[in-house]
Protein backbone atom coordinates (compact mmCIF):
# COMPACT_ATOMS: atom_id res chain seq x y z
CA UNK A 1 130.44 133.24 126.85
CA UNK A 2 127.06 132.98 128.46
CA UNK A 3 125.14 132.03 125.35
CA UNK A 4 126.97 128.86 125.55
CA UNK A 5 125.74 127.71 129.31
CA UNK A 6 122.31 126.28 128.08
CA UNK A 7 124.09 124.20 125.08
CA UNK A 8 127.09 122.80 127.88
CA UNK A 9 123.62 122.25 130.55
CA UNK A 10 121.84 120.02 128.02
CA UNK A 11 125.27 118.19 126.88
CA UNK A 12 126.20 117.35 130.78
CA UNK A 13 121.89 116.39 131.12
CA UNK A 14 121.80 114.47 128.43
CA UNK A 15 125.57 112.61 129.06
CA UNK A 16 123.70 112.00 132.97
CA UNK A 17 120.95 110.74 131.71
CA UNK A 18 122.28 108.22 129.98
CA UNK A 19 125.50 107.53 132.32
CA UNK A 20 122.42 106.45 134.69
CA UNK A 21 120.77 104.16 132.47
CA UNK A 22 124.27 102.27 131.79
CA UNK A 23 124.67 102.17 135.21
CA UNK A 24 121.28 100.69 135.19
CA UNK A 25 122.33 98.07 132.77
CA UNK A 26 125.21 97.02 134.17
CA UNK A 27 123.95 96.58 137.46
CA UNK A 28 119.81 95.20 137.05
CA UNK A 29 119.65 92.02 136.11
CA UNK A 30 117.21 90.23 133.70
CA UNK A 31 116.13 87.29 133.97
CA UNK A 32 116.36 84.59 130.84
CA UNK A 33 113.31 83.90 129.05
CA UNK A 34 113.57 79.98 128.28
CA UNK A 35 112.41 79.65 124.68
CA UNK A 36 112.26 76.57 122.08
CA UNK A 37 114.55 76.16 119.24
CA UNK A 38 112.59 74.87 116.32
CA UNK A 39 111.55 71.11 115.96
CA UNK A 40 112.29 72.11 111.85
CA UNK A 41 116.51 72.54 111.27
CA UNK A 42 116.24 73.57 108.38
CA UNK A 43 113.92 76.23 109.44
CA UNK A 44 116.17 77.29 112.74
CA UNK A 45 119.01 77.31 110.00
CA UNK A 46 117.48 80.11 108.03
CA UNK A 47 116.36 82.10 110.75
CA UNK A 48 119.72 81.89 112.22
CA UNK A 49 121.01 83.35 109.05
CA UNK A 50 118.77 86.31 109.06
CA UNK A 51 120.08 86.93 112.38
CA UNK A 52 123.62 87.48 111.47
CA UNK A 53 123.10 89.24 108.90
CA UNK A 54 121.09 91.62 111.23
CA UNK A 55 123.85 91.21 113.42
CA UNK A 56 126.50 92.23 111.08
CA UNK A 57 124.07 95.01 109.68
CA UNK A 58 124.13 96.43 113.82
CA UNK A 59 127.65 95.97 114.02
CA UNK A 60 127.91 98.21 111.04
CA UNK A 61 125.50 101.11 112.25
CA UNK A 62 127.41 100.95 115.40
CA UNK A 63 131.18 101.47 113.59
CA UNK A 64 128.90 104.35 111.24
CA UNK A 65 129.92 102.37 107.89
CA UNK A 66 126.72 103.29 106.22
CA UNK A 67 128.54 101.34 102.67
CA UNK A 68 128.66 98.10 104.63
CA UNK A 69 125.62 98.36 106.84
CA UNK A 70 123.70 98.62 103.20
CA UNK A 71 126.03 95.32 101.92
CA UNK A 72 124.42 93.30 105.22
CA UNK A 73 121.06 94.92 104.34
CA UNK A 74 121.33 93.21 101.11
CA UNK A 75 122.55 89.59 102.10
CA UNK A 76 119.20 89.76 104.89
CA UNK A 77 117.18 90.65 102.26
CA UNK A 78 118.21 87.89 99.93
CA UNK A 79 118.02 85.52 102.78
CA UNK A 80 114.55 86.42 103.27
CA UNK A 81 113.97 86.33 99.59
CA UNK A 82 115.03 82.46 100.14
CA UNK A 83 113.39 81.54 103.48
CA UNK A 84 112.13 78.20 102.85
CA UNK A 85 108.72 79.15 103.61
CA UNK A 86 107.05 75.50 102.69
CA UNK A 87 108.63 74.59 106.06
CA UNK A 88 106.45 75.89 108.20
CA UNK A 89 103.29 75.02 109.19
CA UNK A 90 100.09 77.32 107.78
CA UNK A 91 99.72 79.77 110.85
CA UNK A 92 103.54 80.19 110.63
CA UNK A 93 103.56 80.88 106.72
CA UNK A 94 101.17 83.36 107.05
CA UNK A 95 103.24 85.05 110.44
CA UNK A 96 106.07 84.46 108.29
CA UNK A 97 104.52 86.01 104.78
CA UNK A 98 103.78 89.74 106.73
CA UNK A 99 107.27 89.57 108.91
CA UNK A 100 109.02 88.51 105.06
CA UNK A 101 107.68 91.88 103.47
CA UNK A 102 108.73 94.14 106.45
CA UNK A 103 112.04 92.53 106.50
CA UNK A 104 112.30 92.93 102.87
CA UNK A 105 111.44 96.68 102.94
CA UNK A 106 113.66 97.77 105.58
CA UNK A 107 116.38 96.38 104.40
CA UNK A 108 115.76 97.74 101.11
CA UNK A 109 115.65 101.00 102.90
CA UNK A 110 118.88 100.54 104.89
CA UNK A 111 120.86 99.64 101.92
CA UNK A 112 119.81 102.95 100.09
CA UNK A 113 120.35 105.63 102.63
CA UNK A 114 122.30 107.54 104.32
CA UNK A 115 123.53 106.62 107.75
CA UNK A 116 120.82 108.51 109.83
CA UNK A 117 117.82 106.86 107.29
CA UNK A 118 119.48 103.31 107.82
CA UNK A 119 119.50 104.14 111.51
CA UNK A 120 115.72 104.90 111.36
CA UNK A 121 114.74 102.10 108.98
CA UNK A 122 116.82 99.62 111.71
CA UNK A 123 114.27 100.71 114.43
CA UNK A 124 111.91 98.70 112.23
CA UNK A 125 113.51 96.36 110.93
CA UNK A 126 114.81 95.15 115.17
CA UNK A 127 110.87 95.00 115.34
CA UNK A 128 110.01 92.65 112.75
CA UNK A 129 113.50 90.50 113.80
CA UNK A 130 111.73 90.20 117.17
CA UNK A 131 108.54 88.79 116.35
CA UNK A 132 110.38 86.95 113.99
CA UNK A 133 113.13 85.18 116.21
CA UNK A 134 110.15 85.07 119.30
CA UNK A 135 107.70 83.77 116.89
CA UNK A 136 109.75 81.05 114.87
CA UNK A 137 113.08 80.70 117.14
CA UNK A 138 116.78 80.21 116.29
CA UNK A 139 118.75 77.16 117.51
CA UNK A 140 119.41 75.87 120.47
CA UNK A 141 122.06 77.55 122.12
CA UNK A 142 121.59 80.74 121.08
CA UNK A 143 120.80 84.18 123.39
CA UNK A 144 119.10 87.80 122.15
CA UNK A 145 119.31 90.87 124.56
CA UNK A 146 116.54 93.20 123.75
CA UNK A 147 118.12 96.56 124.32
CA UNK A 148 116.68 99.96 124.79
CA UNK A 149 118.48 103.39 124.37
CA UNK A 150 115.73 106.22 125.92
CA UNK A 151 118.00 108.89 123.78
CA UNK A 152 117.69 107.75 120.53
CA UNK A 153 115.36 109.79 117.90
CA UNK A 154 114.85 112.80 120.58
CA UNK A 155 114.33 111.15 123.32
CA UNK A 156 111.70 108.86 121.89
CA UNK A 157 113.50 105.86 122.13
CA UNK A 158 114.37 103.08 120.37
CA UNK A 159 115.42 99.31 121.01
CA UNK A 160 117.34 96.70 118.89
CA UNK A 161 118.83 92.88 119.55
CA UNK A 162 121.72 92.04 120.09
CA UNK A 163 123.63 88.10 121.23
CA UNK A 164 124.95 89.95 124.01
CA UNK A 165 124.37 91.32 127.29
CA UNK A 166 126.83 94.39 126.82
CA UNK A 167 125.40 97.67 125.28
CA UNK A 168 126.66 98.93 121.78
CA UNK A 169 124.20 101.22 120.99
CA UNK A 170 123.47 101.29 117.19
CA UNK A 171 121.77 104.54 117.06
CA UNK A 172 124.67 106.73 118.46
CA UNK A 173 127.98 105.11 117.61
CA UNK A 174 130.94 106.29 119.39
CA UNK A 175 128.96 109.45 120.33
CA UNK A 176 127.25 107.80 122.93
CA UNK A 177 128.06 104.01 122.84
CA UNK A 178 127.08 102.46 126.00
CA UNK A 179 124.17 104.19 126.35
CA UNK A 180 121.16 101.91 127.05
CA UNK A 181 119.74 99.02 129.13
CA UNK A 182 118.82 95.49 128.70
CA UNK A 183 115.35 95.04 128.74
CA UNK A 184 114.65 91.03 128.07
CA UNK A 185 116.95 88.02 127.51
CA UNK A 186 116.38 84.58 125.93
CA UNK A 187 118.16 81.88 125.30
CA UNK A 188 116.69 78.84 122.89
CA UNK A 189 116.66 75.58 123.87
């Protein structure tokens, strides 16, 4: 019976620990970046479609359906494949060509693995989507949360996006599903 007290300590720690960062979220407040929707449609079009598909691909990680998390992983990839690239200006192609390859690779990643290497490739891949999204925009109208979980990977951390406020933590599923804070919020206009 006693060799079990250290496993229950850490469970209740780590359950705290994160009970107080929802709390945190819930409560703290961030205040909306302001940021402009591109002057190019057809440019805020595509982006917008890499989005969702990210969106969809989250939605997925957070449900643990590795089979459809890998589908969405395929359609962003594809949509990258097609960005129309000859749409942006020459500083943005370039921005665009690096932040293309990354998004290509992770994705390429998360529709080959299991669900804990799709997890760990989506940590990248929320990185590229955010200079991405910051970097080109999406429409007007549209809001990202950047959203932290401190728990994720050991304790090491990990963020993602997400079009709402509301934590659904990707990298946990129902283990731990609230478990995170927002850290930044835009909306495009």
């Amino acid at each position: 019976m006693n060799k079990y007290w250290p496993v229950a300590l850490i469970a209740i720690a780590m359950f705290a620990s994160c009970r107080n960062a929802e709390t945190e979220s819930t409560e703290a407040k961030v205040p909306q970046t302001q940021l402009p929707a591109p002057k190019n449609e057809v440019v805020g079009q595509d982006v917008a479609l890499l989005w969702n598909n990210y969106l969809k691909m989250r939605d997925a990680l957070v449900a643990a359906k590795s089979t459809e998390a890998g589908k969405w992983a395929l359609a962003l990839h594809l949509a990258a494949a097609n960005f129309p690239a000859d749409s942006l200006d020459e500083e943005a192609k370039l921005r665009w060509t690096r932040q293309q390859k990354d998004l290509q690779q992770d994705a390429l990643t998360i529709n080959t693995s299991d669900i804990e290497g799709q997890r760990a490739a989506f940590e990248s891949l929320s990185k590229t989507m955010y200079q991405l999204i910051t970097e080109l925009g999406l429409p007007k109208g549209y809001y990202v949360y950047q959203q932290h979980c401190p728990m994720a990977f050991d304790n090491r951390g990990a963020w993602w996006l997400s079009e709402i406020p509301d934590i659904v933590n990707p990298y946990f599923g129902d283990k731990m599903l609230t478990c995170g804070v927002v850290k930044e919020a835009f909306e495009y206009n």
